[in-house]
C-alpha atoms as a PDB file:
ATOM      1  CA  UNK A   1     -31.451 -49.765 -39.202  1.00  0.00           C
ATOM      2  CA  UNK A   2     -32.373 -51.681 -36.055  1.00  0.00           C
ATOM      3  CA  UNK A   3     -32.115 -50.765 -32.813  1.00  0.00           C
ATOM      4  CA  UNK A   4     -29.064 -52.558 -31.361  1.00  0.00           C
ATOM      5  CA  UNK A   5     -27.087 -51.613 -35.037  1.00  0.00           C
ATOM      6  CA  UNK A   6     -23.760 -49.812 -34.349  1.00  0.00           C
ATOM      7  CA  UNK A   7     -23.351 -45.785 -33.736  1.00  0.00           C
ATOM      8  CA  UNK A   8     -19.841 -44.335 -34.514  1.00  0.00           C
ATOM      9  CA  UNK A   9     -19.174 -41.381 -32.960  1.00  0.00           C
ATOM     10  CA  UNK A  10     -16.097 -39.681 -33.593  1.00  0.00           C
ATOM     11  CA  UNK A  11     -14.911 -37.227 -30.651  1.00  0.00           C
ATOM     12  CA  UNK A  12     -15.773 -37.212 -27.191  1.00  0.00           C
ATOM     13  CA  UNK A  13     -15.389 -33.525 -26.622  1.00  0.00           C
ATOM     14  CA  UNK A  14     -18.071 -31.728 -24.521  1.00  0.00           C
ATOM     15  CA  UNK A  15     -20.390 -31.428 -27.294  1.00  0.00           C
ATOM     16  CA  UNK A  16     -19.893 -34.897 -28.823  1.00  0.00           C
ATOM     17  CA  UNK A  17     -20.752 -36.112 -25.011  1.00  0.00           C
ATOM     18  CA  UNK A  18     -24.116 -34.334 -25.520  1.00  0.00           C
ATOM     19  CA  UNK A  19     -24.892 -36.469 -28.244  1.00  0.00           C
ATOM     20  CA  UNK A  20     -23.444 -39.395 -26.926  1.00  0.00           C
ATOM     21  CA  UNK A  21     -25.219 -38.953 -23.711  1.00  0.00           C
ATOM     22  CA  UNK A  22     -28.730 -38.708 -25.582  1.00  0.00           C
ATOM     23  CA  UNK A  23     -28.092 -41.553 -27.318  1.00  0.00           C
ATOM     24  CA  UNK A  24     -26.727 -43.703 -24.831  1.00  0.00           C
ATOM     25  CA  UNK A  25     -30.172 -43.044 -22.410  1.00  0.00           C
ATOM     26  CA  UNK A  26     -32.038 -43.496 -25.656  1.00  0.00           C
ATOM     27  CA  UNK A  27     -30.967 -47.114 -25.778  1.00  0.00           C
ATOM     28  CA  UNK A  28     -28.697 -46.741 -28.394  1.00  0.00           C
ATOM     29  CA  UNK A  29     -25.161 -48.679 -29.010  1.00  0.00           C
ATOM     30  CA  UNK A  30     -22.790 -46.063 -29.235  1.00  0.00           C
ATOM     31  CA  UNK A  31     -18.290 -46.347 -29.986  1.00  0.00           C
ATOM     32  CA  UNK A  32     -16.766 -43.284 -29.551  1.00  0.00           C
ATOM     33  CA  UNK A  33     -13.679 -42.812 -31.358  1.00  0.00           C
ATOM     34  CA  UNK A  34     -10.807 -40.944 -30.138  1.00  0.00           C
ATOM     35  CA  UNK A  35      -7.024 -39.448 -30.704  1.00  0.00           C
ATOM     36  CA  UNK A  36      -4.941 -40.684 -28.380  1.00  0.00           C
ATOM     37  CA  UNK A  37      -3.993 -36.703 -26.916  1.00  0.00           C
ATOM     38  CA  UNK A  38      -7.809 -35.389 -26.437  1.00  0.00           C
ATOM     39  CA  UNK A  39      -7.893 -31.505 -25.512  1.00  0.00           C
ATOM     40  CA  UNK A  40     -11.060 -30.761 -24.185  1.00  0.00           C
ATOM     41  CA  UNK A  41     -11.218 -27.761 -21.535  1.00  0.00           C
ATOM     42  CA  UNK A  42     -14.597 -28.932 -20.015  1.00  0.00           C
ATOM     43  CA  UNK A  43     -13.003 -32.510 -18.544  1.00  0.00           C
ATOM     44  CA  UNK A  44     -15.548 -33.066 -16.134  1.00  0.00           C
ATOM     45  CA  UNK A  45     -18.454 -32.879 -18.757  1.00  0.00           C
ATOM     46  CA  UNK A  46     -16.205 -34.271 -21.817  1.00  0.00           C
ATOM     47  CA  UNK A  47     -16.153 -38.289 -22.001  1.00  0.00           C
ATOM     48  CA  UNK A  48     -12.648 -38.178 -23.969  1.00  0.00           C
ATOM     49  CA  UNK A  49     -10.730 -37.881 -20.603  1.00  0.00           C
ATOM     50  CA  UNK A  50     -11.442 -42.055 -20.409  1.00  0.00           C
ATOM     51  CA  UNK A  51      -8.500 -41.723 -22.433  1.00  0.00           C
ATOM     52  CA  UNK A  52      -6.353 -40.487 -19.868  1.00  0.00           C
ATOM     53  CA  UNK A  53      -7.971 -42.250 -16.933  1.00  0.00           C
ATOM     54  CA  UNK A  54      -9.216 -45.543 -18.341  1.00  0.00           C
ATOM     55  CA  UNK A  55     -13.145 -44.499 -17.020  1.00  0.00           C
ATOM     56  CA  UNK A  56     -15.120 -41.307 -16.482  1.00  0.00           C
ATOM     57  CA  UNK A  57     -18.527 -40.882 -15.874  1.00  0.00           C
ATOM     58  CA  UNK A  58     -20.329 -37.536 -16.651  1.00  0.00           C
ATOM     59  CA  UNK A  59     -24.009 -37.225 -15.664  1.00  0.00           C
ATOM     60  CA  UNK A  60     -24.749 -41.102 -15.176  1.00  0.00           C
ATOM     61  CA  UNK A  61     -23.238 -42.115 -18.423  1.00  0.00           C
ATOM     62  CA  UNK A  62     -19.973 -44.363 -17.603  1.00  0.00           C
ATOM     63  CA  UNK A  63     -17.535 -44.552 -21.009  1.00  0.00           C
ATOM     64  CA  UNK A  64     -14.303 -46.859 -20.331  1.00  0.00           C
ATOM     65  CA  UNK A  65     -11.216 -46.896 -22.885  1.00  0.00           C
ATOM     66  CA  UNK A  66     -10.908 -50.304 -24.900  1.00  0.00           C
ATOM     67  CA  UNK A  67      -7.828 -50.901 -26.921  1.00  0.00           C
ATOM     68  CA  UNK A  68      -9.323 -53.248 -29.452  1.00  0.00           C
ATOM     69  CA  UNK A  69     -12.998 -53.069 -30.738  1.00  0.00           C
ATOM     70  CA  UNK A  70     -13.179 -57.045 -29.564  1.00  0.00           C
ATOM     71  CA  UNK A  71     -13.377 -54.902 -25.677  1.00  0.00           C
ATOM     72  CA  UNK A  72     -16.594 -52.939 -26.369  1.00  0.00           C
ATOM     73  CA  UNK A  73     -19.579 -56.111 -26.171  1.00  0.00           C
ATOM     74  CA  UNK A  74     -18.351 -56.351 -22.368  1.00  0.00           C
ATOM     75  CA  UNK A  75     -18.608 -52.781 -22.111  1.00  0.00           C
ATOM     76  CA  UNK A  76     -22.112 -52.281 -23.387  1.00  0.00           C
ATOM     77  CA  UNK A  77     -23.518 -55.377 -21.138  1.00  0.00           C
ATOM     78  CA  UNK A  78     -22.493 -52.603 -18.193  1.00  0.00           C
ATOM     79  CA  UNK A  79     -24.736 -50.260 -19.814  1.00  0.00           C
ATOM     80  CA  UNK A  80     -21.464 -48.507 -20.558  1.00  0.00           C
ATOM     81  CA  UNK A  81     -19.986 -46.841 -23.836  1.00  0.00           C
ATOM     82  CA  UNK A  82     -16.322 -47.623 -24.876  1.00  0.00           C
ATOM     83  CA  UNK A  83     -13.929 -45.285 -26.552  1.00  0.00           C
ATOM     84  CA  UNK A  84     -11.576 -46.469 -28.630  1.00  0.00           C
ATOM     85  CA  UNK A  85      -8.012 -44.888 -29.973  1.00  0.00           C
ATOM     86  CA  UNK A  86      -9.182 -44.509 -33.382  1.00  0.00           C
ATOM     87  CA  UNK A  87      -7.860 -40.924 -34.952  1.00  0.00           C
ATOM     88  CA  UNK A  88      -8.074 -41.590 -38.569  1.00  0.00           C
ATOM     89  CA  UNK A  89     -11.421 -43.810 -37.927  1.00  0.00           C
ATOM     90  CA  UNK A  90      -9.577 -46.698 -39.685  1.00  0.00           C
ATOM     91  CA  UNK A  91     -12.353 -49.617 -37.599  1.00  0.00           C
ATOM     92  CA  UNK A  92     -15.219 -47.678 -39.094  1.00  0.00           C
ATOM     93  CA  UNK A  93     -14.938 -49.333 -42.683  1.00  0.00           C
ATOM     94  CA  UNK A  94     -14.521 -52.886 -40.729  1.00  0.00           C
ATOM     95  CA  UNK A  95     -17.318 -52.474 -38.158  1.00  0.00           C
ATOM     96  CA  UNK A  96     -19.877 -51.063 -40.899  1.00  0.00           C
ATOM     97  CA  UNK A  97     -21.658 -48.724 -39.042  1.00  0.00           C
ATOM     98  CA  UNK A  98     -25.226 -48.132 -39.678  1.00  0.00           C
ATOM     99  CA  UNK A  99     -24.594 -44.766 -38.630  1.00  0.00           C
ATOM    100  CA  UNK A 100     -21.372 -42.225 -38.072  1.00  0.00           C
ATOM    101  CA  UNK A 101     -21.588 -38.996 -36.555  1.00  0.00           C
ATOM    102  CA  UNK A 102     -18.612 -36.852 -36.577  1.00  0.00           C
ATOM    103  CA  UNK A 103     -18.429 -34.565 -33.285  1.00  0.00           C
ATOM    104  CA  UNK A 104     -14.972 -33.975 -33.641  1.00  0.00           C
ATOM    105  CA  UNK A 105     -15.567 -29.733 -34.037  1.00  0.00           C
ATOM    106  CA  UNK A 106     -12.530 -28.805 -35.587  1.00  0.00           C
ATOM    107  CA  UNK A 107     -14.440 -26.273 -38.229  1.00  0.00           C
ATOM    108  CA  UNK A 108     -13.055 -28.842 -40.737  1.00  0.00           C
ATOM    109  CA  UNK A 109     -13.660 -32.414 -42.480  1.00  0.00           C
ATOM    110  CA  UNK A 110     -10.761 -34.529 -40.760  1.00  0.00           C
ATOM    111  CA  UNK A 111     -11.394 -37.460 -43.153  1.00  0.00           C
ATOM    112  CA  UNK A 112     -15.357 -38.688 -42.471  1.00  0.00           C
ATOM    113  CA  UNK A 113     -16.821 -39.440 -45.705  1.00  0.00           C
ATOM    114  CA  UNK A 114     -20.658 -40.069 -46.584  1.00  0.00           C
ATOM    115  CA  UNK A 115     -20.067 -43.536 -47.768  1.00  0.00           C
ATOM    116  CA  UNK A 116     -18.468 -44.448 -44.485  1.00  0.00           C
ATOM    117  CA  UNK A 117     -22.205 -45.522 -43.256  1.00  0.00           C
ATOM    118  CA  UNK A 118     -25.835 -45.573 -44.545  1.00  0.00           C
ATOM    119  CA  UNK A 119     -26.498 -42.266 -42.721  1.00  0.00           C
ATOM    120  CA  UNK A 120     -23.599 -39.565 -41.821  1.00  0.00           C
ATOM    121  CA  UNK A 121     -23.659 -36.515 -39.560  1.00  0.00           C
ATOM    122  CA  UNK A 122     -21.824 -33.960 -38.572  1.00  0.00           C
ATOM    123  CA  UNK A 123     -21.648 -31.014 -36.454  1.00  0.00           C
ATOM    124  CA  UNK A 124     -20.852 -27.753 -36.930  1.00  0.00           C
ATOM    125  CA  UNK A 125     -18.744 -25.849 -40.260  1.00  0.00           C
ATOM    126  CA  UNK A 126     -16.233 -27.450 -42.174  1.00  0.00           C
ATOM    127  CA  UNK A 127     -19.054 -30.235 -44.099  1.00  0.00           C
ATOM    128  CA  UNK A 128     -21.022 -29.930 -46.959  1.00  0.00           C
ATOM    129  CA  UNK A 129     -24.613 -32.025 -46.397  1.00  0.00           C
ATOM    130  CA  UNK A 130     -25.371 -33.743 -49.541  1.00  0.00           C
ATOM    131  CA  UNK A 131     -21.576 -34.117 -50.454  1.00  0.00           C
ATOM    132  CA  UNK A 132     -19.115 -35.149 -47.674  1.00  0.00           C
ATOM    133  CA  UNK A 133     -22.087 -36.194 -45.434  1.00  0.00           C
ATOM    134  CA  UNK A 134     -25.379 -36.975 -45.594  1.00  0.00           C
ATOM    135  CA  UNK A 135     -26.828 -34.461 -43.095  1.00  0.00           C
ATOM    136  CA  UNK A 136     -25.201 -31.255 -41.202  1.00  0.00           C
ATOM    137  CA  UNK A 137     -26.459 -30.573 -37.435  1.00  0.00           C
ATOM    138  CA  UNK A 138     -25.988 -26.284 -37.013  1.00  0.00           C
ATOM    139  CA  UNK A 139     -23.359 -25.004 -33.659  1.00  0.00           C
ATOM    140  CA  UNK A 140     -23.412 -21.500 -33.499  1.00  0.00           C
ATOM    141  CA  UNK A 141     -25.225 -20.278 -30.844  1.00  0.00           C
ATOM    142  CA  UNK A 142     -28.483 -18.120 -31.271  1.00  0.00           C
ATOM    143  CA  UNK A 143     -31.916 -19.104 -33.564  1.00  0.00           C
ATOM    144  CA  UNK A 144     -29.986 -21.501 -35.800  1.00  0.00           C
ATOM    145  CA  UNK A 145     -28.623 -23.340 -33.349  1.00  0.00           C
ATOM    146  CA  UNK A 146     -29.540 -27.182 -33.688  1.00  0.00           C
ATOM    147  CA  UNK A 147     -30.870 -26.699 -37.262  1.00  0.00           C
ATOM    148  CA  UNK A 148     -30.900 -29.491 -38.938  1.00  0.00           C
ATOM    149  CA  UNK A 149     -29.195 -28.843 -42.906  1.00  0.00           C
ATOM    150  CA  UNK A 150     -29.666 -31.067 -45.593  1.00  0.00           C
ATOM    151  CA  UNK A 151     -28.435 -28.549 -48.206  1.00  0.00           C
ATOM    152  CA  UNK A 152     -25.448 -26.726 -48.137  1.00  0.00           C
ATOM    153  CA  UNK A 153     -23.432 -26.086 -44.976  1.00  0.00           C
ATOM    154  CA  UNK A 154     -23.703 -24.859 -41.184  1.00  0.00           C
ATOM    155  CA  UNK A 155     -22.765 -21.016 -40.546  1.00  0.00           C
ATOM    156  CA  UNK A 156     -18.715 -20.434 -41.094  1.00  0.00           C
ATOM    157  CA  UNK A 157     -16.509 -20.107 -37.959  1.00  0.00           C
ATOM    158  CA  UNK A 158     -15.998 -16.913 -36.532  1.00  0.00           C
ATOM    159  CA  UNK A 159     -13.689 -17.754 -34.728  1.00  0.00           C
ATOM    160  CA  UNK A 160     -16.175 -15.000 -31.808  1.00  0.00           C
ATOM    161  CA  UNK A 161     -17.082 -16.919 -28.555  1.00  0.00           C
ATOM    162  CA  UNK A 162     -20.721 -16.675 -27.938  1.00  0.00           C
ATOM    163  CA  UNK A 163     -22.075 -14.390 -25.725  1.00  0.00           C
ATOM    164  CA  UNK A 164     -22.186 -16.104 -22.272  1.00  0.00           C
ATOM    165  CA  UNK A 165     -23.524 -13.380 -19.328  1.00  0.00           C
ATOM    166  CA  UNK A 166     -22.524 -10.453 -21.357  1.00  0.00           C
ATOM    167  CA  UNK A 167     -19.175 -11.470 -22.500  1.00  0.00           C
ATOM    168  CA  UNK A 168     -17.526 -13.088 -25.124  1.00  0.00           C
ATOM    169  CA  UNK A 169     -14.071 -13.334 -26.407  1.00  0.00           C
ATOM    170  CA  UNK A 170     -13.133 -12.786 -23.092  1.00  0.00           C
ATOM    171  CA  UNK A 171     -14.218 -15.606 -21.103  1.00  0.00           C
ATOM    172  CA  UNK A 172     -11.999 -17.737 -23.802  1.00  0.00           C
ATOM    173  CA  UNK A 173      -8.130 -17.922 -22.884  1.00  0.00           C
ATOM    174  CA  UNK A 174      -5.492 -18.829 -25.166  1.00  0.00           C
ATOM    175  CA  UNK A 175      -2.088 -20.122 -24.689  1.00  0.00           C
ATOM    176  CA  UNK A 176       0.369 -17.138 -25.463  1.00  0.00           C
ATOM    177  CA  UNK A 177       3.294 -19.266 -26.430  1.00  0.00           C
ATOM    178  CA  UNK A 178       4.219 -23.039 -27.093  1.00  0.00           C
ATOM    179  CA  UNK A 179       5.140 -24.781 -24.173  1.00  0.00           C
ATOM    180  CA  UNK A 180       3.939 -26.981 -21.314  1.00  0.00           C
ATOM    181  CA  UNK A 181       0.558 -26.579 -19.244  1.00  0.00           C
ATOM    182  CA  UNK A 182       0.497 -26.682 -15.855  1.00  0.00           C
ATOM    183  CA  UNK A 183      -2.634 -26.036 -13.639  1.00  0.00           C
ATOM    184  CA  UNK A 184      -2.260 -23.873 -10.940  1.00  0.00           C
ATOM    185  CA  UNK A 185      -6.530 -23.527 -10.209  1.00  0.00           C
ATOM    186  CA  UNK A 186      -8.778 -26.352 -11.128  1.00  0.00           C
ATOM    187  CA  UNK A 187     -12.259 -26.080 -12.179  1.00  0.00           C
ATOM    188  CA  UNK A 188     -14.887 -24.564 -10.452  1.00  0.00           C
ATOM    189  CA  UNK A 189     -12.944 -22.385  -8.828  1.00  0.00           C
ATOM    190  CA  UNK A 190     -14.292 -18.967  -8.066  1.00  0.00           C
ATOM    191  CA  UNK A 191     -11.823 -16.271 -10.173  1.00  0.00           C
ATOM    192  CA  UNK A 192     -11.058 -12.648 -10.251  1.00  0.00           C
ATOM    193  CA  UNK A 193      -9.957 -10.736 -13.337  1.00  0.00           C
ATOM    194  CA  UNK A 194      -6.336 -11.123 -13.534  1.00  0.00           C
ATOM    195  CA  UNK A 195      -5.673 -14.342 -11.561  1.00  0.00           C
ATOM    196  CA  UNK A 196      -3.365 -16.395 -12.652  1.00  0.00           C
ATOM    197  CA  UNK A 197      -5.101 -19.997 -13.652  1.00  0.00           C
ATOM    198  CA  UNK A 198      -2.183 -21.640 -15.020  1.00  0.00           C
ATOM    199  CA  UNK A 199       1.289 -21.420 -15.829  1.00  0.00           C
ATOM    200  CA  UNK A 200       3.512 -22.675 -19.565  1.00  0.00           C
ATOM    201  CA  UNK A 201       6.850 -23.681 -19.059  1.00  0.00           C
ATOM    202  CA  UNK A 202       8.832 -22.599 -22.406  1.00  0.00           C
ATOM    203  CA  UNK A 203      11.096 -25.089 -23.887  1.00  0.00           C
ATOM    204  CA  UNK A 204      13.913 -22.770 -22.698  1.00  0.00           C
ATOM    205  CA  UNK A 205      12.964 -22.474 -19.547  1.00  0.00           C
ATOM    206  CA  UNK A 206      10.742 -19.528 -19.423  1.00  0.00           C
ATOM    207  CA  UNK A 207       7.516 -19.394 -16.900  1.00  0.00           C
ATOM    208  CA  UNK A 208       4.342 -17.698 -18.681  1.00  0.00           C
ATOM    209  CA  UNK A 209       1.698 -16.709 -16.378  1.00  0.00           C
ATOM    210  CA  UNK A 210      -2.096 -17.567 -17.614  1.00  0.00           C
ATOM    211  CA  UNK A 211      -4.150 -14.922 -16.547  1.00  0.00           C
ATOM    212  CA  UNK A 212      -8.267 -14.569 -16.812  1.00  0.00           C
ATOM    213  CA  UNK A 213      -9.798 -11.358 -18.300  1.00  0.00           C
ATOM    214  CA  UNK A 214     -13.161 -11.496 -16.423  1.00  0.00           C
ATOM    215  CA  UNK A 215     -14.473 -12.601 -13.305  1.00  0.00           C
ATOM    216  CA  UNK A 216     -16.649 -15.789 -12.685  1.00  0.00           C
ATOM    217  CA  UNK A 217     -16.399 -19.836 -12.567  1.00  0.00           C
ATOM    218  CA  UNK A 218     -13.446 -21.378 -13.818  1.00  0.00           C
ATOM    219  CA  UNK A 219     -15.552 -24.082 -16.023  1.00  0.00           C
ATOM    220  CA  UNK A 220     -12.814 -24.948 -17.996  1.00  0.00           C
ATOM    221  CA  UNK A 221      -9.014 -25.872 -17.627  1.00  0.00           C
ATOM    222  CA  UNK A 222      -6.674 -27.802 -20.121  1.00  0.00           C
ATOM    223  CA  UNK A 223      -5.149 -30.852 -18.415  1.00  0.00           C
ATOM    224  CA  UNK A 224      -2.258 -30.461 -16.779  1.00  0.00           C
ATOM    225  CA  UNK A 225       1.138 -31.131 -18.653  1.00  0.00           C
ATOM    226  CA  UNK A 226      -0.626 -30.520 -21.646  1.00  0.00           C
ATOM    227  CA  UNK A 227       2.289 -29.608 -24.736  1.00  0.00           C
ATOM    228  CA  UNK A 228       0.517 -26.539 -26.247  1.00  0.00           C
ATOM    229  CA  UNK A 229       1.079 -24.420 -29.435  1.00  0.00           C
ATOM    230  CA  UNK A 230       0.809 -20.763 -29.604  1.00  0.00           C
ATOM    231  CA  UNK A 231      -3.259 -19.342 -29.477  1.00  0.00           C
ATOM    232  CA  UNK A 232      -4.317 -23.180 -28.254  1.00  0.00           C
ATOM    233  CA  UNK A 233      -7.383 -22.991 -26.202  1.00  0.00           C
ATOM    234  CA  UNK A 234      -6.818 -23.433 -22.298  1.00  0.00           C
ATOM    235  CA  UNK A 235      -9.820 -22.263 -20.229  1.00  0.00           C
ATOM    236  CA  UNK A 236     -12.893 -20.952 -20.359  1.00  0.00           C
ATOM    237  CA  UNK A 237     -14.352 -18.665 -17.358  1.00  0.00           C
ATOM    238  CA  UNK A 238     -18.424 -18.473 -16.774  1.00  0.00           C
ATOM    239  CA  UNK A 239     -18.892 -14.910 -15.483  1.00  0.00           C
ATOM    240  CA  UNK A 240     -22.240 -16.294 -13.974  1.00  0.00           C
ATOM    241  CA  UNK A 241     -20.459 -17.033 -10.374  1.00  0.00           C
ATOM    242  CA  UNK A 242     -23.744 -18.114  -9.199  1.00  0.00           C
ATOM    243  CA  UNK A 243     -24.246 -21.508 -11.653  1.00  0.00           C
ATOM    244  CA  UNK A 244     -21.044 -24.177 -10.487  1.00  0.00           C
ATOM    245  CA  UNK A 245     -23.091 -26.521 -11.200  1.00  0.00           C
ATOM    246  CA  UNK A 246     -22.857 -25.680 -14.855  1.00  0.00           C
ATOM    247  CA  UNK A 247     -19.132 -26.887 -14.685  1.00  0.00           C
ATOM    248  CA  UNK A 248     -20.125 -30.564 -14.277  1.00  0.00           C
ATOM    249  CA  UNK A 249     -23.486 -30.762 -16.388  1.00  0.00           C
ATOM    250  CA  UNK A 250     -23.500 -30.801 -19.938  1.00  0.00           C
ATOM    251  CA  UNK A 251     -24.149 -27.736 -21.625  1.00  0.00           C
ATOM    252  CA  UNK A 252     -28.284 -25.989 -22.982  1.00  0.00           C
ATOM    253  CA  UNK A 253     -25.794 -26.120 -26.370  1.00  0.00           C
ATOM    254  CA  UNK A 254     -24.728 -29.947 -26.470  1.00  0.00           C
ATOM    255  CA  UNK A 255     -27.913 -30.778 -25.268  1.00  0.00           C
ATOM    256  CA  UNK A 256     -29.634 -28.925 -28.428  1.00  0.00           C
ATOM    257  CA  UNK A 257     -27.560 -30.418 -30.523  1.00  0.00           C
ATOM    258  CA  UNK A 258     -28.145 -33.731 -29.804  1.00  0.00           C
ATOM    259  CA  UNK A 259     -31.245 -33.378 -29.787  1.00  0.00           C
ATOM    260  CA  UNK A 260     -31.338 -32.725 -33.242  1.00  0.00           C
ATOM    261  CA  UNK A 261     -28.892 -35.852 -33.814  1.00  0.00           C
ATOM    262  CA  UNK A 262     -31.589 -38.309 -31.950  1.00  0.00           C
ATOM    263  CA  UNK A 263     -34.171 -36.879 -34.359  1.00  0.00           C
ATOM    264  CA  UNK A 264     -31.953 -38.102 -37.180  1.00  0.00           C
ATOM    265  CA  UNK A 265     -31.189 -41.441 -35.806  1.00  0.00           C
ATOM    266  CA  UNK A 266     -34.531 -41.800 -35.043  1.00  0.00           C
ATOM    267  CA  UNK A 267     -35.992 -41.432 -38.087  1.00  0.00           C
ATOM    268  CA  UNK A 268     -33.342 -43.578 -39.570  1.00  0.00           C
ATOM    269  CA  UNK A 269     -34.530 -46.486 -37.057  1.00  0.00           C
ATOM    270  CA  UNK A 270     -37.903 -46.388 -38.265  1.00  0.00           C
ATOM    271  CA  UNK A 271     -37.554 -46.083 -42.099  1.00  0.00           C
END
């Protein structure tokens, strides 16, 4: 591997952006790839809304939406990253990667294979290292997290927040019903338990009010006019009212993570 040799990342989610962002100020030449309806809650730390807005920057890293992979040279002569519309990761066979990371979190293998590049990672459960990728990078918060596995897989989903400031499950809030999102706070607001944060409009005309369980920062929000399905994560309240800044900096947990990924690349580059 060299050191301007492509990185394929796929997902630009909060996390992914951890490891994008480390490799990006490492020098690195990252793609991201991305579905074309991204649904992170963290938005102003999660480099996927380029694909709503054409750019965003979070923490000095710039990433602009390309629609072909022909876009992306102009975008890394800005120092920038592109993200491409690339779901199924169809490019990655044509571009030849020397390395692919899948950040896309879902607790499950969404198609990334370990012959897609000479070195595959991924994050979190759902992976086998050794089978469908070369190397497994550990999520769950506490001792493990950031372990690097090259046997065997990273701890199963709980489906259990981690403990943020005492609480849980309920600083996590989940859509009660299908319908469509609409924002009525944005994030960083200060809220009380039992505001109402958002609203879903059933299809048959039916308001839902989105209420918070705990009190704290509102780090997280769906975008608005977001179609979601019943239990879909909207929002995410810190009860630590005292950190706002935490709502537009990238995460202790992304940032452990990809530190773990840069080891890996690393040591790939100098092989």
């Amino acid at each position: 591997m060299k050191r301007d040799d492509l990185i394929i990342v796929r997902g630009g989610g909060d996390l992914a952006t951890g490891t994008i962002h480390r490799l990006w100020a490492a020098g690195l030449r990252v793609l991201v790839l991305e579905i074309e309806n991204p649904a992170a809650i963290r938005r102003q730390v999660a480099l996927c809304e380029a694909v709503y807005t054409k750019t965003t920057e979070v923490e000095g890293l710039r990433a602009v939406r390309i629609d072909r992979y022909e876009e992306a040279e102009a975008v890394w002569q800005e120092n920038s990253v592109p993200i491409l519309i690339d779901p199924k990761g169809v490019s990655i066979g044509a571009l030849k990667p020397a390395v692919v990371i899948d950040a896309i979190l879902a607790k499950r293998n969404l198609g990334t294979r370990r012959d897609m590049a000479p070195l595959t990672i991924a994050l979190g459960p759902g992976f086998t290292a050794g089978e469908d990728v070369d190397v497994v990078v550990e999520t769950k918060r506490g001792h493990r997290l950031g372990r690097i596995i090259r046997e065997g897989a990273a701890i199963p989903n709980t489906g259990i927040p981690g403990v943020i400031g005492g609480y849980g499950a309920e600083r996590v809030i989940h859509a009660q019903a299908a319908g469509i999102f609409k924002n009525v706070r944005v994030i960083g607001d200060i809220v009380e338990a039992g505001d109402t944060i958002a609203e879903i409009w059933q299809e048959d005309g039916t308001k839902l009010l989105v209420q918070t369980q705990i009190t704290g920062i509102l780090r997280g929000l769906l975008r608005d006019g977001y179609l979601v399905t019943e239990h879909f994560k909207v929002a995410d309240v810190d009860p630590r009212k005292e950190e706002l800044s935490n709502c537009f900096l990238i995460s202790d947990k992304a940032r452990c993570i990809a530190g773990s990924v840069l080891e890996l690349v690393c040591a790939q580059l100098w092989k």
